[in-house]
N, C-alpha and C. Protein backbone atom coordinates (compact mmCIF):
# COMPACT_ATOMS: atom_id res chain seq x y z
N UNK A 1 -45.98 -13.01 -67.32
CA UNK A 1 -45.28 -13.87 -66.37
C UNK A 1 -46.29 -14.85 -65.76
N UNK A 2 -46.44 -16.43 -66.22
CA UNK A 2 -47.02 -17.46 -64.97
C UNK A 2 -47.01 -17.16 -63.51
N UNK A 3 -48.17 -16.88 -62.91
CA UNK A 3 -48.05 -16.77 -61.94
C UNK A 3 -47.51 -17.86 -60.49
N UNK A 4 -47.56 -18.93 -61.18
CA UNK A 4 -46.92 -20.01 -60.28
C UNK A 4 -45.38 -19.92 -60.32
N UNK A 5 -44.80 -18.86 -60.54
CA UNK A 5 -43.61 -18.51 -60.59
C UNK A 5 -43.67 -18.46 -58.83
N UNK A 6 -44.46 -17.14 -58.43
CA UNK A 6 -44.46 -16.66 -57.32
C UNK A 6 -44.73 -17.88 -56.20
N UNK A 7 -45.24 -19.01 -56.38
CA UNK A 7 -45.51 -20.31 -55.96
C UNK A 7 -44.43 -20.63 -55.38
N UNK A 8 -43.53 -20.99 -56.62
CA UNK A 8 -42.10 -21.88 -56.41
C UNK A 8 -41.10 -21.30 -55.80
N UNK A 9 -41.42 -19.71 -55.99
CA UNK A 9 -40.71 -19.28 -54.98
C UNK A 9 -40.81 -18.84 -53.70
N UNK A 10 -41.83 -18.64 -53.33
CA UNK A 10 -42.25 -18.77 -51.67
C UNK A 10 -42.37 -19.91 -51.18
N UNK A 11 -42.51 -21.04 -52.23
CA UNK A 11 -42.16 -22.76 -51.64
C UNK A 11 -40.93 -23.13 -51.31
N UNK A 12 -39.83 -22.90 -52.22
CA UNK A 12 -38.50 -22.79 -52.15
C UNK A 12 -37.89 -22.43 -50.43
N UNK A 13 -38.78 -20.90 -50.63
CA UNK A 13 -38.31 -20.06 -49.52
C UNK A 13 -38.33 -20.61 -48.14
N UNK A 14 -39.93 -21.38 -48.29
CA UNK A 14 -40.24 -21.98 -46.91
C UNK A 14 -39.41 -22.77 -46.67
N UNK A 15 -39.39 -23.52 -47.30
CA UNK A 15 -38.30 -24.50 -46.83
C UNK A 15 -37.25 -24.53 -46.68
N UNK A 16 -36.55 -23.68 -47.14
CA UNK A 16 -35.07 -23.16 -47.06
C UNK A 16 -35.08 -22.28 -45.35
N UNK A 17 -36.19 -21.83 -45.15
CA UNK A 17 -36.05 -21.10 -43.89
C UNK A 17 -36.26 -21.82 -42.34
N UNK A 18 -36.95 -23.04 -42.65
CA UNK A 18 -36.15 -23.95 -41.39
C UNK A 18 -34.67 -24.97 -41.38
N UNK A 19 -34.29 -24.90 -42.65
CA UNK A 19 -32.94 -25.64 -42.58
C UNK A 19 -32.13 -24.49 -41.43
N UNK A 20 -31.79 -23.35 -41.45
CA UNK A 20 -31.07 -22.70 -40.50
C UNK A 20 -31.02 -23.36 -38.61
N UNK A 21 -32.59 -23.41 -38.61
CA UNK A 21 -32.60 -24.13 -37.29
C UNK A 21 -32.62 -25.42 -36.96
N UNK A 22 -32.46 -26.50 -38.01
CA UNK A 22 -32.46 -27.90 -38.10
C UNK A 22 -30.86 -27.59 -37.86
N UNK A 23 -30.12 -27.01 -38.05
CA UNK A 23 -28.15 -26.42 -38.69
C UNK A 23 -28.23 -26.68 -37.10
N UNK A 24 -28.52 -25.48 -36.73
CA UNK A 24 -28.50 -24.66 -35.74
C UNK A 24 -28.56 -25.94 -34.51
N UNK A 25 -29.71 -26.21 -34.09
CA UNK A 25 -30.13 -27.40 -33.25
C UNK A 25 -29.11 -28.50 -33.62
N UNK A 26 -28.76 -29.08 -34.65
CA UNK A 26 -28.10 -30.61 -34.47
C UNK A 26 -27.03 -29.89 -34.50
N UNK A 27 -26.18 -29.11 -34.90
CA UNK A 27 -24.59 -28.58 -35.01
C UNK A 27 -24.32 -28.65 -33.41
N UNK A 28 -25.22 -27.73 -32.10
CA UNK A 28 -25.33 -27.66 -31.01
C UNK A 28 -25.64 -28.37 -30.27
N UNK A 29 -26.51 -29.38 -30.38
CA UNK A 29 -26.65 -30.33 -30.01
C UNK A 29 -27.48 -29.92 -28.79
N UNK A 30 -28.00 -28.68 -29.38
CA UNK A 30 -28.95 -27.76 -27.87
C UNK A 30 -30.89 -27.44 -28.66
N UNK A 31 -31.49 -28.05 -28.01
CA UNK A 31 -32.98 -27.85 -28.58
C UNK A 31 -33.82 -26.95 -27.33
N UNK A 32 -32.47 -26.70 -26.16
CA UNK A 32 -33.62 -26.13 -25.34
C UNK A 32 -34.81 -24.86 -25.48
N UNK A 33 -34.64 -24.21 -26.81
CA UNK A 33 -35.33 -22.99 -27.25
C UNK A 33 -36.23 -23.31 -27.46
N UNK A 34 -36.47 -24.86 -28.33
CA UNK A 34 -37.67 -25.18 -28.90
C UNK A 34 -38.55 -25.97 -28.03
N UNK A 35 -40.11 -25.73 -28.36
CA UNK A 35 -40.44 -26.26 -26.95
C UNK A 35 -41.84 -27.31 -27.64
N UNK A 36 -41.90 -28.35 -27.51
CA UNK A 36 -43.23 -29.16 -27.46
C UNK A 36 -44.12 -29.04 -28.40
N UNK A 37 -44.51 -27.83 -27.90
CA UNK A 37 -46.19 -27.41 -28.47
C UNK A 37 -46.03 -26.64 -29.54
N UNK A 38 -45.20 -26.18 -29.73
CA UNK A 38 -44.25 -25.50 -30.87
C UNK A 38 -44.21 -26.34 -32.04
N UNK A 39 -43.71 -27.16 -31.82
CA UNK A 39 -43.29 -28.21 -32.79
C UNK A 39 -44.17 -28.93 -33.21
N UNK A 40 -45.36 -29.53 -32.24
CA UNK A 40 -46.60 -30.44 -32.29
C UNK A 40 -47.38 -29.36 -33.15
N UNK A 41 -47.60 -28.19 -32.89
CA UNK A 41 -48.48 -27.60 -33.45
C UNK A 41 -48.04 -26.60 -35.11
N UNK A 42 -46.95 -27.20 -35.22
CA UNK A 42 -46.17 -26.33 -36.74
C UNK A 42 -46.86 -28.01 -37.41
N UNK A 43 -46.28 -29.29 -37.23
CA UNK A 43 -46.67 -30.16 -37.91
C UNK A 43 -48.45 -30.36 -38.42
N UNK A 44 -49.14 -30.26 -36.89
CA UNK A 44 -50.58 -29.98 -37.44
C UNK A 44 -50.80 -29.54 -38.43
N UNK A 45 -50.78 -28.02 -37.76
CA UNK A 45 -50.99 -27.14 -39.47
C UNK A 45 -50.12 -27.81 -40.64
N UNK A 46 -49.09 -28.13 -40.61
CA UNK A 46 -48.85 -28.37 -42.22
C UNK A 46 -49.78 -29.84 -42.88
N UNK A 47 -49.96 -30.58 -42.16
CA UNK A 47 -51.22 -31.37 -42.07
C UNK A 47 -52.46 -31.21 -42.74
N UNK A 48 -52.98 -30.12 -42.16
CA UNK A 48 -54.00 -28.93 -42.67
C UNK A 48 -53.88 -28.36 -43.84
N UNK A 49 -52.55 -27.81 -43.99
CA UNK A 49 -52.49 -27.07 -45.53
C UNK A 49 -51.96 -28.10 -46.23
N UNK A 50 -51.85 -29.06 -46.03
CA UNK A 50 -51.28 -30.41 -47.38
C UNK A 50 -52.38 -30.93 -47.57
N UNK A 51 -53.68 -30.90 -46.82
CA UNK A 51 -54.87 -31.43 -46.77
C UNK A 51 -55.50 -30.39 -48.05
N UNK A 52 -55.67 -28.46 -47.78
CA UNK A 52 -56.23 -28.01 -48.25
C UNK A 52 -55.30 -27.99 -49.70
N UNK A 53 -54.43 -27.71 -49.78
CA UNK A 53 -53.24 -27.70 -51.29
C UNK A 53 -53.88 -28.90 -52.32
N UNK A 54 -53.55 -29.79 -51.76
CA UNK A 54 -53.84 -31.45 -52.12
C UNK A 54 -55.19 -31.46 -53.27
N UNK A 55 -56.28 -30.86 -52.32
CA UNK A 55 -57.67 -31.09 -52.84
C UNK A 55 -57.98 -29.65 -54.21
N UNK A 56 -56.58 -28.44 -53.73
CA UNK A 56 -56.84 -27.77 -54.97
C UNK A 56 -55.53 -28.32 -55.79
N UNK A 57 -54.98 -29.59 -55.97
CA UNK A 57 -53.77 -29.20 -56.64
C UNK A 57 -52.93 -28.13 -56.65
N UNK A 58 -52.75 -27.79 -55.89
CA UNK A 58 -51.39 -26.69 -55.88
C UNK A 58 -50.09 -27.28 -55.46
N UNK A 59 -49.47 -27.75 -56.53
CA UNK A 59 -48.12 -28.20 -55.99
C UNK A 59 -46.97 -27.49 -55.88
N UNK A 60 -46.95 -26.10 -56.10
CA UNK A 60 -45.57 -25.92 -55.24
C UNK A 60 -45.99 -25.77 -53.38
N UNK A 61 -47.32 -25.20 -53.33
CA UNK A 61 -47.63 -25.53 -51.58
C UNK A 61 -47.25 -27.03 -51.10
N UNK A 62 -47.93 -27.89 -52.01
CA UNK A 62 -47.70 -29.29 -51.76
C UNK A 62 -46.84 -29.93 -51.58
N UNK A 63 -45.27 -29.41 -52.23
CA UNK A 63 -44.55 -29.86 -52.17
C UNK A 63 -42.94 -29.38 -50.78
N UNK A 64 -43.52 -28.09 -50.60
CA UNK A 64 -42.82 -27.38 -49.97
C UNK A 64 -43.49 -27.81 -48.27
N UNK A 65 -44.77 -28.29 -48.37
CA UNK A 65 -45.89 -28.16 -46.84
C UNK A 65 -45.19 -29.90 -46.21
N UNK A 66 -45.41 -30.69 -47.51
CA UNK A 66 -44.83 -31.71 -47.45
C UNK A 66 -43.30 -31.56 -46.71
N UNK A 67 -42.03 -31.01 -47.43
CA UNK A 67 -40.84 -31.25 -46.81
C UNK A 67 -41.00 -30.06 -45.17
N UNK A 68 -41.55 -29.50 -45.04
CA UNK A 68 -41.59 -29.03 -43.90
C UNK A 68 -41.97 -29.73 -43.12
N UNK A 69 -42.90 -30.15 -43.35
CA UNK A 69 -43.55 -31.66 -41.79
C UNK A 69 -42.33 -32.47 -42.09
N UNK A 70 -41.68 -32.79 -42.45
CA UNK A 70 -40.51 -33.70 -42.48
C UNK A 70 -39.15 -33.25 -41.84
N UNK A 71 -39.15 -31.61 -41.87
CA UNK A 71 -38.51 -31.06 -41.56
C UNK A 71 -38.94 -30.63 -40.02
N UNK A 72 -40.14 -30.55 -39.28
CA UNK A 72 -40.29 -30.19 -37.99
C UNK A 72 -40.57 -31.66 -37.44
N UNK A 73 -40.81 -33.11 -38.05
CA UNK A 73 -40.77 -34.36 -37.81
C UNK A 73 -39.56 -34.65 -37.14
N UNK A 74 -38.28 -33.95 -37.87
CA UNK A 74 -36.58 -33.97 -37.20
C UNK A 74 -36.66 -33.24 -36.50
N UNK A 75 -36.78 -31.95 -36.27
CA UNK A 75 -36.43 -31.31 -35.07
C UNK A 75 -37.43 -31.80 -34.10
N UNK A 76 -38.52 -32.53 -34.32
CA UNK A 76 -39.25 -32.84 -33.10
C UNK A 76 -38.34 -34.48 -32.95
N UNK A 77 -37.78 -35.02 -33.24
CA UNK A 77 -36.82 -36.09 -33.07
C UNK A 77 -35.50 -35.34 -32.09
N UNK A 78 -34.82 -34.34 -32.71
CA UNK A 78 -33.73 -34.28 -31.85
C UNK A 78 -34.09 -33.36 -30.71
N UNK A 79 -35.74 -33.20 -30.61
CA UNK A 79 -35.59 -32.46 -29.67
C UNK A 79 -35.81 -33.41 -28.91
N UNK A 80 -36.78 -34.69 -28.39
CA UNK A 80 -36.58 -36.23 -27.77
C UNK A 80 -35.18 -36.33 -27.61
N UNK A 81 -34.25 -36.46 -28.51
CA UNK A 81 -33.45 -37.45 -28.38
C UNK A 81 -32.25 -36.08 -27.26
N UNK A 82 -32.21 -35.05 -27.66
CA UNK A 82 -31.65 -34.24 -26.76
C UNK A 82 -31.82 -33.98 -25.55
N UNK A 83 -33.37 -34.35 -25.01
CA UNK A 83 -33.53 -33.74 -23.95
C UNK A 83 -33.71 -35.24 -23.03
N UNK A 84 -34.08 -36.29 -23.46
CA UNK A 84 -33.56 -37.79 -22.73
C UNK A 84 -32.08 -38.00 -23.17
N UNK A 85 -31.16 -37.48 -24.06
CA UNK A 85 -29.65 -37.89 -23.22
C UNK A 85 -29.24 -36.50 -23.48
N UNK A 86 -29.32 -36.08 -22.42
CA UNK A 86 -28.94 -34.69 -22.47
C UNK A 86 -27.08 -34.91 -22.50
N UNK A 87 -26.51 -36.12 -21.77
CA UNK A 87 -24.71 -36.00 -22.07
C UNK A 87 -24.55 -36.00 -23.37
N UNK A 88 -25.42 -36.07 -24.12
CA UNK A 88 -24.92 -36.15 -25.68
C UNK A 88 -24.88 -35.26 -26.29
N UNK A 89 -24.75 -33.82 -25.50
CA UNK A 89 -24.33 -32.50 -25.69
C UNK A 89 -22.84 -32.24 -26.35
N UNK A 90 -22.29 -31.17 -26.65
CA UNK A 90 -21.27 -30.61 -27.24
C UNK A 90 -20.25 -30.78 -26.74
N UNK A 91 -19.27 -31.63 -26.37
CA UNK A 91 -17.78 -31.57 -25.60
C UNK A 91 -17.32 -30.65 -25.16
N UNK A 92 -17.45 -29.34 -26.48
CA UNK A 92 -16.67 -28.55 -25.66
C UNK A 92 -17.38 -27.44 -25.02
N UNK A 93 -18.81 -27.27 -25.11
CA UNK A 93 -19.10 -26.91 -24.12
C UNK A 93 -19.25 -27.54 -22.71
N UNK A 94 -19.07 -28.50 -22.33
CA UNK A 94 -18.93 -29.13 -21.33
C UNK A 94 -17.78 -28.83 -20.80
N UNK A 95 -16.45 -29.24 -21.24
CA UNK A 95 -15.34 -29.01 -21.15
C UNK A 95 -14.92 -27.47 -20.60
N UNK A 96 -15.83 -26.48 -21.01
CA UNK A 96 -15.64 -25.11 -20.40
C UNK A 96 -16.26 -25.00 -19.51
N UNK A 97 -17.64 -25.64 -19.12
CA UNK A 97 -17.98 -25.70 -18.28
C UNK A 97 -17.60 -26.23 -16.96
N UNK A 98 -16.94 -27.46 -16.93
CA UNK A 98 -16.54 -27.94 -15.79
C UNK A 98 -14.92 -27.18 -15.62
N UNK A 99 -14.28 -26.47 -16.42
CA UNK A 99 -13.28 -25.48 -16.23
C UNK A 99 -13.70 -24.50 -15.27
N UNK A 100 -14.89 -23.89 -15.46
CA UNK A 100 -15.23 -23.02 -14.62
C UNK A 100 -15.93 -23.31 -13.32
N UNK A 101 -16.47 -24.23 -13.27
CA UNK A 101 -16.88 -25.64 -12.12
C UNK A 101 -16.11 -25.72 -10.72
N UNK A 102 -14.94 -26.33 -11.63
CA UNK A 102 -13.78 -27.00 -10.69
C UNK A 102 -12.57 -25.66 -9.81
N UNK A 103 -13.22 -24.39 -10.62
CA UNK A 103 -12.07 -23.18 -10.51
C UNK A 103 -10.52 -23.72 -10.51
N UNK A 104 -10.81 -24.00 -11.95
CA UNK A 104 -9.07 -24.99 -12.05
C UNK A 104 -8.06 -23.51 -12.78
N UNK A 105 -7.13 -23.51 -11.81
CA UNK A 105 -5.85 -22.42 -12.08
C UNK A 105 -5.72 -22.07 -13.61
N UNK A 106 -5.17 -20.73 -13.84
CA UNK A 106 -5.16 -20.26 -15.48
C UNK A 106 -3.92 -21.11 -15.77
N UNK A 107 -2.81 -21.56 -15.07
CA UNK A 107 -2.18 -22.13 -15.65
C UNK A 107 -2.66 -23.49 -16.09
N UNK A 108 -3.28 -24.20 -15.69
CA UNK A 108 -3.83 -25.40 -15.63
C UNK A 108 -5.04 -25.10 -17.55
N UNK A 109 -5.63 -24.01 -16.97
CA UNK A 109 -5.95 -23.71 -18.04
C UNK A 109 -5.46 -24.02 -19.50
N UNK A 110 -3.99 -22.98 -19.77
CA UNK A 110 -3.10 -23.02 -20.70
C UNK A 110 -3.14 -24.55 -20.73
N UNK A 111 -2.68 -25.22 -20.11
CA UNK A 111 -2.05 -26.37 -20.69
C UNK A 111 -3.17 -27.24 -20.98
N UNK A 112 -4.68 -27.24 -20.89
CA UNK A 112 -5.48 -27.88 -21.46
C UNK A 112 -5.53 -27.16 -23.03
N UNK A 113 -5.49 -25.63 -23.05
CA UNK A 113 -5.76 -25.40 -24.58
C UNK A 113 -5.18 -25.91 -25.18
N UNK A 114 -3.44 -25.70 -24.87
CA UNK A 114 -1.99 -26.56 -25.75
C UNK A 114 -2.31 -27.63 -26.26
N UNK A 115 -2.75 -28.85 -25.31
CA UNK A 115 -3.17 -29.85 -25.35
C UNK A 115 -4.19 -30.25 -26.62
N UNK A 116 -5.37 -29.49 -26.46
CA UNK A 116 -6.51 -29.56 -27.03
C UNK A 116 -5.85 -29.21 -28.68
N UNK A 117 -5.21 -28.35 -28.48
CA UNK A 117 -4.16 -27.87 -29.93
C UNK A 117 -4.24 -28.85 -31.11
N UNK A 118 -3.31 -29.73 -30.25
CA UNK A 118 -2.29 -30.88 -30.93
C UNK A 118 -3.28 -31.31 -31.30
């Protein structure tokens, strides 16, 4: 068995394992988990290992180190763009929120779900 089998597939892997939280973050439109230095410092390092990959040719690292900085490049984007317009949050969590806000009557309630229905 080529051992660059085992390559392509822990390259694969990596990268497949931050799409969940790129999902996760823009579906929600919530980045408050992720924080700054987190993010500044995942891109470094991949920096680092595209630097060291590069100079041995190893391209499934190379190619996988590569879409990851591209991939924490976006979540370090929506985490900016989330946390300067923070109204550009989820409707309907808002919408439950100021339900529970306003202490607006269960009937009042019902007839927003009905509503929301249609």
């Amino acid at each position: 068995m080529n051992k660059e089998v085992f390559g392509y597939i822990g390259a694969t892997l990596l990268v497949l394992s931050v799409f969940p939280q790129i999902y996760k973050s823009y579906i929600e439109k919530n980045v408050n988990s992720l924080s700054y230095p987190f993010i500044v410092l995942q891109i470094i390092t991949c920096i680092f290992i595209l630097t060291y990959v590069s100079l041995n040719l190893d391209y499934p690292l190379m190619g996988a180190n590569s879409i990851i900085m591209l991939q924490f490049i976006f979540l370090l984007g929506l985490k900016y763009y989330f946390t300067k317009y923070p109204d550009k949050t989820n409707k309907k969590e808002e919408t439950i929120n100021d339900i529970r806000d306003n202490n607006i009557k269960d009937n009042d309630i019902l007839r927003v779900n009905k509503v929301s229905e249609v």
